[in-house]
N, C-alpha and C. Protein backbone atom coordinates (compact mmCIF):
# COMPACT_ATOMS: atom_id res chain seq x y z
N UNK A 1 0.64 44.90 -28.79
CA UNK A 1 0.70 43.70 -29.60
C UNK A 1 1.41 42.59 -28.83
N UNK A 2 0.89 41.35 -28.77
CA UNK A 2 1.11 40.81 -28.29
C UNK A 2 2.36 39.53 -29.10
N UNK A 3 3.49 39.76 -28.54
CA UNK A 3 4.73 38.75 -29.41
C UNK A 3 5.19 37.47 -28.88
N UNK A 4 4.26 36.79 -28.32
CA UNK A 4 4.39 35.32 -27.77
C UNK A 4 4.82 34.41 -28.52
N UNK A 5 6.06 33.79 -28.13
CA UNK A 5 6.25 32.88 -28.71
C UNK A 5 5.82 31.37 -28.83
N UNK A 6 5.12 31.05 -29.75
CA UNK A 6 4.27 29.85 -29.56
C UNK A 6 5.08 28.29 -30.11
N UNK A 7 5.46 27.61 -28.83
CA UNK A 7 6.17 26.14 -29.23
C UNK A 7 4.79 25.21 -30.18
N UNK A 8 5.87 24.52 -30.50
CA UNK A 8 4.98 23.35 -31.47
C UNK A 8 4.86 22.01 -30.16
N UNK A 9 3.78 21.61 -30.28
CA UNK A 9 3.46 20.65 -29.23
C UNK A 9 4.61 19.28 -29.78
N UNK A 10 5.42 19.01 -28.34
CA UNK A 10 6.01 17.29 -28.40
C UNK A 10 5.25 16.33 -29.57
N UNK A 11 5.52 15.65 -30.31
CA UNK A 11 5.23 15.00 -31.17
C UNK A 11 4.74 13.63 -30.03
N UNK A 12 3.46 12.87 -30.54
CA UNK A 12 3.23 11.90 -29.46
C UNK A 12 2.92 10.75 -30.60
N UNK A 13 3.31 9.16 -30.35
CA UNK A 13 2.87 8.24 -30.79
C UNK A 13 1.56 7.32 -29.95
N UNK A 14 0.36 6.95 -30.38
CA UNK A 14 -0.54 6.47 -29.81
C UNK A 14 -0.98 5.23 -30.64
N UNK A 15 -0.77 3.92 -29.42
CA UNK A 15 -1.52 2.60 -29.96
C UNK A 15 -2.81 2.64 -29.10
N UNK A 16 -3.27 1.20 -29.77
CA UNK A 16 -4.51 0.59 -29.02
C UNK A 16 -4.04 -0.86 -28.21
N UNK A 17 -4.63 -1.36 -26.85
CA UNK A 17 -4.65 -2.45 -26.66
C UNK A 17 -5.51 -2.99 -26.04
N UNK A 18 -6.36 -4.29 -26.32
CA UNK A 18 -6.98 -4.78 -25.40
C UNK A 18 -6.79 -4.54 -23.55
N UNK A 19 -7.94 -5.05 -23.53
CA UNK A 19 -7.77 -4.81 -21.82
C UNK A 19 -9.20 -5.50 -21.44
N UNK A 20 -9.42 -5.94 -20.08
CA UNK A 20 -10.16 -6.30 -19.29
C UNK A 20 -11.33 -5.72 -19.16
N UNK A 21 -11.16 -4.10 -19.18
CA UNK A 21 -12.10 -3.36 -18.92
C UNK A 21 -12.31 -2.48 -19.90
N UNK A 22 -11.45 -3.34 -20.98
CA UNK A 22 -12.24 -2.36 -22.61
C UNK A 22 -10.70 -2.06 -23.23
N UNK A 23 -11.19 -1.72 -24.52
CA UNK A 23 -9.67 -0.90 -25.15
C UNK A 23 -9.35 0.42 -24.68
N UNK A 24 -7.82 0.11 -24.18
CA UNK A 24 -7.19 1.35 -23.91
C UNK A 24 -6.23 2.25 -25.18
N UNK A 25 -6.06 3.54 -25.28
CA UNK A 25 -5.90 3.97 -26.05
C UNK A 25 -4.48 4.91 -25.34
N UNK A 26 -2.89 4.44 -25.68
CA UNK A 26 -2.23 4.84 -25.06
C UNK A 26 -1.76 5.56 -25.85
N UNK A 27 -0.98 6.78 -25.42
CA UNK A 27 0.51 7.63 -26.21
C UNK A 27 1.65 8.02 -25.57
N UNK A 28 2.75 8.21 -26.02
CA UNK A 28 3.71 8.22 -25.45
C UNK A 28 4.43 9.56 -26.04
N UNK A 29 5.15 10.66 -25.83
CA UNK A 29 6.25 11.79 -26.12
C UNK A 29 7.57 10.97 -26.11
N UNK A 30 8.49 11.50 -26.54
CA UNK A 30 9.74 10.77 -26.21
C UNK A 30 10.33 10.94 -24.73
N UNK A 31 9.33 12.08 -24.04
CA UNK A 31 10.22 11.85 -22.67
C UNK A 31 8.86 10.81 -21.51
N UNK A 32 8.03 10.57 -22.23
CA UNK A 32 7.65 9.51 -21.28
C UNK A 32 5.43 9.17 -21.92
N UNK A 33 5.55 8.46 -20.87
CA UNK A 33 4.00 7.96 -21.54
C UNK A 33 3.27 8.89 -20.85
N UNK A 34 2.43 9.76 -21.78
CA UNK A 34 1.70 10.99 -22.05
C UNK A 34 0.09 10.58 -21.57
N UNK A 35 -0.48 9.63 -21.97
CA UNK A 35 -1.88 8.97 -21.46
C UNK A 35 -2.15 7.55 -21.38
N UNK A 36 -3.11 7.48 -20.69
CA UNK A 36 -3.83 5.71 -20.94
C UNK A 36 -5.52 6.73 -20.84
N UNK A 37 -5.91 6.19 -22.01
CA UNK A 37 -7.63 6.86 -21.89
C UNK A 37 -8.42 5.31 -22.15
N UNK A 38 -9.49 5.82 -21.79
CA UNK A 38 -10.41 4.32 -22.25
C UNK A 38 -11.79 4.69 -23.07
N UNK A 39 -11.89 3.75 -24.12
CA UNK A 39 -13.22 4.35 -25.07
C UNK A 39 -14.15 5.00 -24.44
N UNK A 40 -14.75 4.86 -23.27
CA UNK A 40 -15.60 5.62 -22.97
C UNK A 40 -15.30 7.08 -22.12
N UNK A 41 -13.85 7.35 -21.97
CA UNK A 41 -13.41 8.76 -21.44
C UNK A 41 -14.25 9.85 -22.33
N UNK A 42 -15.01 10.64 -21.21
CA UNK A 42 -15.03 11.69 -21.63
C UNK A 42 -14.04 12.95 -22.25
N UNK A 43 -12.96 12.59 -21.42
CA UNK A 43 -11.88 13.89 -21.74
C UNK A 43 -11.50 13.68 -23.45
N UNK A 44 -11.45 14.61 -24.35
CA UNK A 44 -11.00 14.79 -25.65
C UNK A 44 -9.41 14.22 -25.62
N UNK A 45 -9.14 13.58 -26.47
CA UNK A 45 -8.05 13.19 -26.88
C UNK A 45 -7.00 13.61 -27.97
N UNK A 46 -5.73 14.45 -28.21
CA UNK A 46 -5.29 15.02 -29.14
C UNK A 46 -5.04 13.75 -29.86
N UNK A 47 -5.51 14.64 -31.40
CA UNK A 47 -5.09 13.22 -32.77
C UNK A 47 -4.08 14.37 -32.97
N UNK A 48 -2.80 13.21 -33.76
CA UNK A 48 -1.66 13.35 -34.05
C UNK A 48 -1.75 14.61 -35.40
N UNK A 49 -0.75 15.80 -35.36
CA UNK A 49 -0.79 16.95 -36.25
C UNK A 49 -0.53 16.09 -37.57
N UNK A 50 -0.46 16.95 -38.51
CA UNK A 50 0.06 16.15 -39.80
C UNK A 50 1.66 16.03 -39.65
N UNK A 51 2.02 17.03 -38.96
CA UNK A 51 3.92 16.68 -38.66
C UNK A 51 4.12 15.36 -37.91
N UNK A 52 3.30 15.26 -37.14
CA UNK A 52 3.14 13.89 -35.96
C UNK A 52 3.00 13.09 -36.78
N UNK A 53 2.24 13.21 -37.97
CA UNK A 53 1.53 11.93 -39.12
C UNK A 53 2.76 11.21 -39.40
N UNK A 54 3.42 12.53 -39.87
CA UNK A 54 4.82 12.14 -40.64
C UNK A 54 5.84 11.45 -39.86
N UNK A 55 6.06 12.48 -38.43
CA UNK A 55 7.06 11.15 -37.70
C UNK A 55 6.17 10.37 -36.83
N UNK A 56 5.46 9.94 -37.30
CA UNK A 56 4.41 8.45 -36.99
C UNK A 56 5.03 7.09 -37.61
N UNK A 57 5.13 7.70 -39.26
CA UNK A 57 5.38 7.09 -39.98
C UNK A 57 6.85 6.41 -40.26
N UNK A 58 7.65 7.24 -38.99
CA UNK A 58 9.43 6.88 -38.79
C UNK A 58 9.77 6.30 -37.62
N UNK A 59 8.36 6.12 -36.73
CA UNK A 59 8.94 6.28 -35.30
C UNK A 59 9.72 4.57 -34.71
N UNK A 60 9.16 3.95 -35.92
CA UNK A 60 9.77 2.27 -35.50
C UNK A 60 11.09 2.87 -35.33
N UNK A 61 11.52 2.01 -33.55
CA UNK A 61 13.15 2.10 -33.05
C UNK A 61 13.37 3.59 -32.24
N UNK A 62 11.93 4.71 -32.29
CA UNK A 62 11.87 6.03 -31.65
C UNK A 62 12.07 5.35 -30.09
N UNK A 63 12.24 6.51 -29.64
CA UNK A 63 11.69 6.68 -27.56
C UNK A 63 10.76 6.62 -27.58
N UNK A 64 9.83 7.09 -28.29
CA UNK A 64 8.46 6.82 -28.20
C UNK A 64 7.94 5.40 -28.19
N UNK A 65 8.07 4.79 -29.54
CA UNK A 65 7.68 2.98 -29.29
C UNK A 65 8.48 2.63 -28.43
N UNK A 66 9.92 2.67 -27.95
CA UNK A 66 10.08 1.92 -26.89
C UNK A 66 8.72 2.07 -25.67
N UNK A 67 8.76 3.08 -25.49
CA UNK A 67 7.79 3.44 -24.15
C UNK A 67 6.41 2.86 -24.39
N UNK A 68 5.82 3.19 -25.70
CA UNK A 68 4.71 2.36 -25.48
C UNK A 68 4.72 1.20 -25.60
N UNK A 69 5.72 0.32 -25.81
CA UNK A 69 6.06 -1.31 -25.84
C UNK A 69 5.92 -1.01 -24.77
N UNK A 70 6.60 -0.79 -24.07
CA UNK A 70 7.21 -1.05 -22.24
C UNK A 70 5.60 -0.35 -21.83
N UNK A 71 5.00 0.52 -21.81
CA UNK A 71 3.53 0.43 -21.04
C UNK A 71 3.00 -0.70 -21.46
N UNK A 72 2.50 -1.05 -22.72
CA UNK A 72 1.85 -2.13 -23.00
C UNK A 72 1.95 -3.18 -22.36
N UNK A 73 3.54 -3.87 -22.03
CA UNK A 73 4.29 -4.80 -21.77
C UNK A 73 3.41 -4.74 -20.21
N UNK A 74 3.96 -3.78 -19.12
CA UNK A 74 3.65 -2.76 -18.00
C UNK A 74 2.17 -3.57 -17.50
N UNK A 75 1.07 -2.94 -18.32
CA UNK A 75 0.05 -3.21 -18.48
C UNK A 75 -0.85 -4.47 -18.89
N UNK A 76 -0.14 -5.09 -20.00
CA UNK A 76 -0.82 -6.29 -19.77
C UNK A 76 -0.16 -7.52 -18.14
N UNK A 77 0.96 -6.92 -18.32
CA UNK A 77 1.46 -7.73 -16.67
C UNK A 77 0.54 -7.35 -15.63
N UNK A 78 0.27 -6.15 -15.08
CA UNK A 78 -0.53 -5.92 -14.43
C UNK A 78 -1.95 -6.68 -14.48
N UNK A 79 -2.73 -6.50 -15.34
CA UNK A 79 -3.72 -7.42 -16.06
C UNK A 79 -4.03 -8.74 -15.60
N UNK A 80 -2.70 -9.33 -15.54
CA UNK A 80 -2.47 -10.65 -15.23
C UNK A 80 -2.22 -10.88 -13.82
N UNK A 81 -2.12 -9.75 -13.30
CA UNK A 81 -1.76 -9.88 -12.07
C UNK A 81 -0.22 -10.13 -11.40
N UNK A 82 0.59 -10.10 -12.27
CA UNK A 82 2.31 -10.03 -12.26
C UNK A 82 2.95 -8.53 -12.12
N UNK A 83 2.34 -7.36 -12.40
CA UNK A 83 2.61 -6.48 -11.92
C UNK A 83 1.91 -5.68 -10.91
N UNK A 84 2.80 -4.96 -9.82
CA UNK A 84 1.84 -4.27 -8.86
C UNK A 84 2.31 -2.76 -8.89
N UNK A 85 3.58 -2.50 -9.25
CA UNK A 85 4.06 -1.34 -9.80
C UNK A 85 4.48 -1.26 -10.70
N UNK A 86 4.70 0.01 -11.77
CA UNK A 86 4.82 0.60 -12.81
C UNK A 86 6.22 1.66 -12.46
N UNK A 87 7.11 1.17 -13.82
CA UNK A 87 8.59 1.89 -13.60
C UNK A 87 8.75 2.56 -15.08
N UNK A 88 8.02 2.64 -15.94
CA UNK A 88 7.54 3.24 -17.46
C UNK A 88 7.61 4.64 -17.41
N UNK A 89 8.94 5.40 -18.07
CA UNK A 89 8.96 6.78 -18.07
C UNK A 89 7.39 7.43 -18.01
N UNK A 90 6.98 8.87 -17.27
CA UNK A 90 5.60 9.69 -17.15
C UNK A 90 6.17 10.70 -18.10
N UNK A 91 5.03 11.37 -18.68
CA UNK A 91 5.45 12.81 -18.88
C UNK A 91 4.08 13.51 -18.91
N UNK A 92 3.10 13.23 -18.10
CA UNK A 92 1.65 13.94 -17.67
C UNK A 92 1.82 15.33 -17.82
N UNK A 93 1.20 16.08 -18.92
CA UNK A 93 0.71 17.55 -18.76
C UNK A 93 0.11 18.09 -17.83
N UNK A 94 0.10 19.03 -17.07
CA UNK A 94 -0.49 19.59 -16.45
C UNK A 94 -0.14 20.83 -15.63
N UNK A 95 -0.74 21.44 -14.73
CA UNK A 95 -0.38 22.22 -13.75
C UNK A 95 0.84 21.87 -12.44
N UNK A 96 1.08 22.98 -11.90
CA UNK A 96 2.29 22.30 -10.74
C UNK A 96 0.74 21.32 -9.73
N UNK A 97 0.16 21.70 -9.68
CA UNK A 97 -0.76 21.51 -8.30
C UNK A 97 -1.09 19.99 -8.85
N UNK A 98 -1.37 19.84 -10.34
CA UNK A 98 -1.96 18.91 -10.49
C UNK A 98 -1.25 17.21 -10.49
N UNK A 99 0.53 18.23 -10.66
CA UNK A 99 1.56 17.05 -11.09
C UNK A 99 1.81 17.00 -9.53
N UNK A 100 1.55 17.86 -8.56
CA UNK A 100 1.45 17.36 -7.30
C UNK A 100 0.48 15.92 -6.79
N UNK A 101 -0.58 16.32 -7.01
CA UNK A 101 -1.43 15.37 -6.98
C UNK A 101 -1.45 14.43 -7.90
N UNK A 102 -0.81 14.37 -8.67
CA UNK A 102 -0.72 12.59 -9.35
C UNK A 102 0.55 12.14 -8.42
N UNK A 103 1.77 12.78 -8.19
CA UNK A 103 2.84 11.97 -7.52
C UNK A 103 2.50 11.22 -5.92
N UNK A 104 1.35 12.35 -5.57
CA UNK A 104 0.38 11.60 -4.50
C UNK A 104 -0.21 10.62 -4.73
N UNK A 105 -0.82 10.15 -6.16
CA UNK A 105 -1.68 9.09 -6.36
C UNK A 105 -0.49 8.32 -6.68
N UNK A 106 0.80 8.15 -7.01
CA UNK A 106 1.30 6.87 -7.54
C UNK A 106 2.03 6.82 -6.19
N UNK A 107 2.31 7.51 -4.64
CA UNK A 107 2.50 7.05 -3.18
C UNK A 107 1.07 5.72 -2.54
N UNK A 108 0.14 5.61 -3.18
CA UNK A 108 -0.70 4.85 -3.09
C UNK A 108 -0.35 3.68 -3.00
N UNK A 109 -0.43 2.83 -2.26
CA UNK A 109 -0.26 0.96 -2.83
C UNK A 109 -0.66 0.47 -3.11
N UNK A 110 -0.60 -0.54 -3.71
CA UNK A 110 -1.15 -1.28 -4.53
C UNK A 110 -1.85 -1.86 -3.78
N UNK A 111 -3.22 -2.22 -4.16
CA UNK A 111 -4.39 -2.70 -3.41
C UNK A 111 -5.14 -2.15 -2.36
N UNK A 112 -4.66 -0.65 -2.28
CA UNK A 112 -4.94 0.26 -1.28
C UNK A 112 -6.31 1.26 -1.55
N UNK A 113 -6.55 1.79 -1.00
CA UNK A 113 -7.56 2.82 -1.13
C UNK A 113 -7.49 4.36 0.02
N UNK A 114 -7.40 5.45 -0.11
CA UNK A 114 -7.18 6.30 0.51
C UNK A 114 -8.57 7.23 0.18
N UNK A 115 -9.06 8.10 0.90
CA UNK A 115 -9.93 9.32 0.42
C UNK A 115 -9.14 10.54 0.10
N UNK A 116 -10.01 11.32 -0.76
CA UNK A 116 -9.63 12.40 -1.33
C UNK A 116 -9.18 13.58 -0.16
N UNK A 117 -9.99 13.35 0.94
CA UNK A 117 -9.10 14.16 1.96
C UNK A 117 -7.90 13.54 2.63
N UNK A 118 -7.76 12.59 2.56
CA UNK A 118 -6.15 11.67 3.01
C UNK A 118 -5.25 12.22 1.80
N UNK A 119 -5.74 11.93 0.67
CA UNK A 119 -4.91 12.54 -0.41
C UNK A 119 -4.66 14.22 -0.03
N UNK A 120 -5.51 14.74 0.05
CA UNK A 120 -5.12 16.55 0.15
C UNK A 120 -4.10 16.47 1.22
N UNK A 121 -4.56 15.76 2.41
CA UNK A 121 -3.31 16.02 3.95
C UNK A 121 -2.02 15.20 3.53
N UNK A 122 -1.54 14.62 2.25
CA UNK A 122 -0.58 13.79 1.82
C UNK A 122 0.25 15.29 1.03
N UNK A 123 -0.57 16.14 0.51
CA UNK A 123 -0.07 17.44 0.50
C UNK A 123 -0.06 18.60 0.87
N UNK A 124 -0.36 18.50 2.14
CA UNK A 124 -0.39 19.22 3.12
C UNK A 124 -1.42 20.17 3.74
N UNK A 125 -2.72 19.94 2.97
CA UNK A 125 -3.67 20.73 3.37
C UNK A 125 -5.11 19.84 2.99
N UNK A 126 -5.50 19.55 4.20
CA UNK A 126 -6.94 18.71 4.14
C UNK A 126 -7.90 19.60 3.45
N UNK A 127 -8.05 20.71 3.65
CA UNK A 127 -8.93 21.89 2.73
C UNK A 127 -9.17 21.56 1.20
N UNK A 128 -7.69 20.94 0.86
CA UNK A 128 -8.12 21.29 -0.80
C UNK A 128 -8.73 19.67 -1.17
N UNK A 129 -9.22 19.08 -0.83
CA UNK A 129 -9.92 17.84 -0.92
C UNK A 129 -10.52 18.29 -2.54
N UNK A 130 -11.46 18.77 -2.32
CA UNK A 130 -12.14 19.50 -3.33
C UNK A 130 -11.11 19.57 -4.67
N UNK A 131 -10.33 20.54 -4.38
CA UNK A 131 -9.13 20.64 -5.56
C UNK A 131 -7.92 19.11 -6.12
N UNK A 132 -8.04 18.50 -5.09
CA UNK A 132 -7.33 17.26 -5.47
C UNK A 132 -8.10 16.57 -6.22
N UNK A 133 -9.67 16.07 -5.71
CA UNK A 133 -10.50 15.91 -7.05
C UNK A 133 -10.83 16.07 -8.12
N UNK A 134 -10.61 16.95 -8.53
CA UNK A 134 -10.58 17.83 -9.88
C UNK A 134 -9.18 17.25 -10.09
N UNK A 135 -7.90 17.83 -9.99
CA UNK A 135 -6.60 17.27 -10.38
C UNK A 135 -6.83 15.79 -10.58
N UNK A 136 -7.50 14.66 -10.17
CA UNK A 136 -7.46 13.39 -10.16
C UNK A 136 -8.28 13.48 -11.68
N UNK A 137 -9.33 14.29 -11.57
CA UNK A 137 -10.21 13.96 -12.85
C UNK A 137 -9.78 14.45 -13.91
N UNK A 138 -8.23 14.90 -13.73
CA UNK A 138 -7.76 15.08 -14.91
C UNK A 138 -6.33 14.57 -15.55
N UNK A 139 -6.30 13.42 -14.65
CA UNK A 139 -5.11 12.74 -14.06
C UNK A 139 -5.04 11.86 -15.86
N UNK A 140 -3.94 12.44 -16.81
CA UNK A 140 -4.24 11.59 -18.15
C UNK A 140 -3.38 10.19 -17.95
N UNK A 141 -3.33 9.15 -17.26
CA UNK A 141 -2.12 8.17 -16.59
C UNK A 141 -2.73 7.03 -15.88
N UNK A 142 -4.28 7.12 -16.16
CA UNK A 142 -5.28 6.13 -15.40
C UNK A 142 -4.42 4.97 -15.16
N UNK A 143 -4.64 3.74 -14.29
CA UNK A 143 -4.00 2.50 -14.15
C UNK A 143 -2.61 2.91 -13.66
N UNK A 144 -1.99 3.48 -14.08
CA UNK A 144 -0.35 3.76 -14.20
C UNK A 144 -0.10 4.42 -12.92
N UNK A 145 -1.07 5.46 -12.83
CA UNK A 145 -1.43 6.75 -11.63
C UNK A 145 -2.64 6.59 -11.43
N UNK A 146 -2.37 5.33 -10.28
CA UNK A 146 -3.66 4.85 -9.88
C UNK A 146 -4.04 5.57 -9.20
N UNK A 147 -5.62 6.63 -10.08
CA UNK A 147 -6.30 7.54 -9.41
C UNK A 147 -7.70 6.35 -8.71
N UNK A 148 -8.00 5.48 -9.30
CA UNK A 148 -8.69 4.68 -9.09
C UNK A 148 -8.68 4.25 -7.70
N UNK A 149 -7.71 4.35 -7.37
CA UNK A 149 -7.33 3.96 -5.50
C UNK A 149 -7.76 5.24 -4.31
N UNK A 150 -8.42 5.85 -5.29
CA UNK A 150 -8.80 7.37 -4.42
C UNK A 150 -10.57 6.90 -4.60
N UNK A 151 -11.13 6.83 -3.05
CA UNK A 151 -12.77 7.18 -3.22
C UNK A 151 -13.11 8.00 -1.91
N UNK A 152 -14.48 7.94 -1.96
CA UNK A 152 -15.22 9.07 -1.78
C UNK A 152 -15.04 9.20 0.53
N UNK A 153 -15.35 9.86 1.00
CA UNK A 153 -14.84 10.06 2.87
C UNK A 153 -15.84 8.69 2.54
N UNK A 154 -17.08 8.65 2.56
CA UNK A 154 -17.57 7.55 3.58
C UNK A 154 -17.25 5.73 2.38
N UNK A 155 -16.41 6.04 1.62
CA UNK A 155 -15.59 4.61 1.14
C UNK A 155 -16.71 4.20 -0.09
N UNK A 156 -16.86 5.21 -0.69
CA UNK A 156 -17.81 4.91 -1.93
C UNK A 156 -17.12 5.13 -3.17
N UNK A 157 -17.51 4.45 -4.29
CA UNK A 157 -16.58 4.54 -5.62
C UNK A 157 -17.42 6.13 -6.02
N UNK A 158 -16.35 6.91 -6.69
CA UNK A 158 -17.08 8.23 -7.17
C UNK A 158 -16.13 7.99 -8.15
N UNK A 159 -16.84 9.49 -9.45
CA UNK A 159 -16.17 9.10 -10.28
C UNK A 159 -14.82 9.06 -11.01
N UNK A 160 -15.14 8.20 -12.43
CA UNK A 160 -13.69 7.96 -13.01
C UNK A 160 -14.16 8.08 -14.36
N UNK A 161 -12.86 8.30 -15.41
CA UNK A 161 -12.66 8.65 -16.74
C UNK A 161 -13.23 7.54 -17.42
N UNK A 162 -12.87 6.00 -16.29
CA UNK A 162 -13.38 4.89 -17.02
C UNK A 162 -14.73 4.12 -16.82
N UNK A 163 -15.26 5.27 -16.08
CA UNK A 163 -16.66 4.54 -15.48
C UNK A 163 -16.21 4.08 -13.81
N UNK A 164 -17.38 3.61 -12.94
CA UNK A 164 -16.85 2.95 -12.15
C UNK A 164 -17.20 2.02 -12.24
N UNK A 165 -17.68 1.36 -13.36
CA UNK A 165 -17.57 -0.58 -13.50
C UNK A 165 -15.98 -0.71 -13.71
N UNK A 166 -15.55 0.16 -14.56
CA UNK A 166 -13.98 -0.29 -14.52
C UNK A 166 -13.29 -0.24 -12.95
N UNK A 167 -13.52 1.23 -12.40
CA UNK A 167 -13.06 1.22 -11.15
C UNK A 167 -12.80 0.08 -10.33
N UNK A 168 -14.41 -0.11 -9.98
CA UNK A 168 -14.74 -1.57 -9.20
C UNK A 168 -14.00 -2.30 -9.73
N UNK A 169 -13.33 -3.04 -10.75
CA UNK A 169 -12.53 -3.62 -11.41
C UNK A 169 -11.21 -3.44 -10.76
N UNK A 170 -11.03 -2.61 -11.03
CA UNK A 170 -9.46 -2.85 -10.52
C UNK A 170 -9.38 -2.52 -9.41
N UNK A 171 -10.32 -2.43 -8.55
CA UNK A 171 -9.73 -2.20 -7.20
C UNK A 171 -10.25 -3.62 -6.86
N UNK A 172 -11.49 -4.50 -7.31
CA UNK A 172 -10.98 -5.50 -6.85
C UNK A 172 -10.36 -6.71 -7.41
N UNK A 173 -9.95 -6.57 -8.50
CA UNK A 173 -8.52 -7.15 -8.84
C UNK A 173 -7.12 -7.12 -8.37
N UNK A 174 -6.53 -5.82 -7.69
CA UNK A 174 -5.55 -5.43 -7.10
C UNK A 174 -6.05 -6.28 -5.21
N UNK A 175 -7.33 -6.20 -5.14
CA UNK A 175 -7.38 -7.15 -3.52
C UNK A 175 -7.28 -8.32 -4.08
N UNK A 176 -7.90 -9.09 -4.76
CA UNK A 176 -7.43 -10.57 -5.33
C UNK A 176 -6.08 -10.86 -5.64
N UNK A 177 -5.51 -10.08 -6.40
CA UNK A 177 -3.88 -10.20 -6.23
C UNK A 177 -2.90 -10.31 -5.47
N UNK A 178 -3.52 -8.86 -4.19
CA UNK A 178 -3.25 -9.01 -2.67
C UNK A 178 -3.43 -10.08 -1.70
N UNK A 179 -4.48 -11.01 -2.57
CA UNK A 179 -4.85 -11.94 -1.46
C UNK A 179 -4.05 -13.28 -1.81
N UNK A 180 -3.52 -13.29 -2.92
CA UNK A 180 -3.24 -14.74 -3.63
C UNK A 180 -1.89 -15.13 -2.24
């Protein structure tokens, strides 16, 4: 018999905000901002439990709205072109390998572009190219953990959660910014 003890998932608050390249749909845990998805993400999105409902309904003045003020805030600066980095508590789910490979994607610069095998040899093994891809496509932190700055060896947009009309978007918004 199996006696696992099963935690209750972090309670998460999630707004909506305009954006350039469509509405983004953010949430935040109290130890940091949990996603940025965009209407057309494929990946499923957790809706809030009915306990979440409830401290939904308390969270004005939580860690949570601070954080998603401060992404929002974060984000529409960026937008505008006034931000080029992001200092907004993370708290990305995932695997060790995978929280490897996002801390690789936010070593990226701004206005930069690297390939998915530059990314793997950034953690130490050009081999897992393959596997860093996958970790990127599951990267829940789009914009923030600019996976978007990762394309394909011969410098082609491949894909993203947000399409690559968004892609193309912000990568060349981040060179226009670069260039001002």
């Amino acid at each position: 018999m199996n006696s696992a003890v099963r935690t209750a998932p972090a309670p998460i608050s999630i707004t909506t905000m305009p954006s350039p390249i469509g509405v983004l749909t953010i949430a935040a845990s109290d130890a940091g901002l949990r996603f940025v998805m965009w209407e057309v993400d494929a990946r499923s999105m957790p809706s809030p439990s009915e306990s979440e409902a409830e401290s939904e309904r308390a969270r004005i003045g939580s860690q949570r709205e601070a954080i998603l003020q401060t992404a929002t805030t974060q984000l529409d600066e960026y937008f505008r072109g006034e931000r080029t980095d992001f200092d907004v508590p993370l708290d990305p789910q995932g695997t060790p390998f995978q929280q490897s490979a996002w801390a690789a994607l936010r070593a990226i610069p701004y206005g930069s572009t690297v390939t998915y095998g530059h990314q793997a040899r950034m953690l130490g093994d050009v081999r897992k190219s393959r596997a860093v891809g996958a970790a990127n496509g599951k990267n829940p932190i789009g914009i923030v953990v600019p996976c978007h700055r990762v394309v394909g060896a011969d410098g082609s947009l491949t894909g993203f959660a947000g399409g690559l009309a968004a892609k193309a978007w912000l990568l060349d918004h981040e060179q226009a910014v670069n260039a001002r």
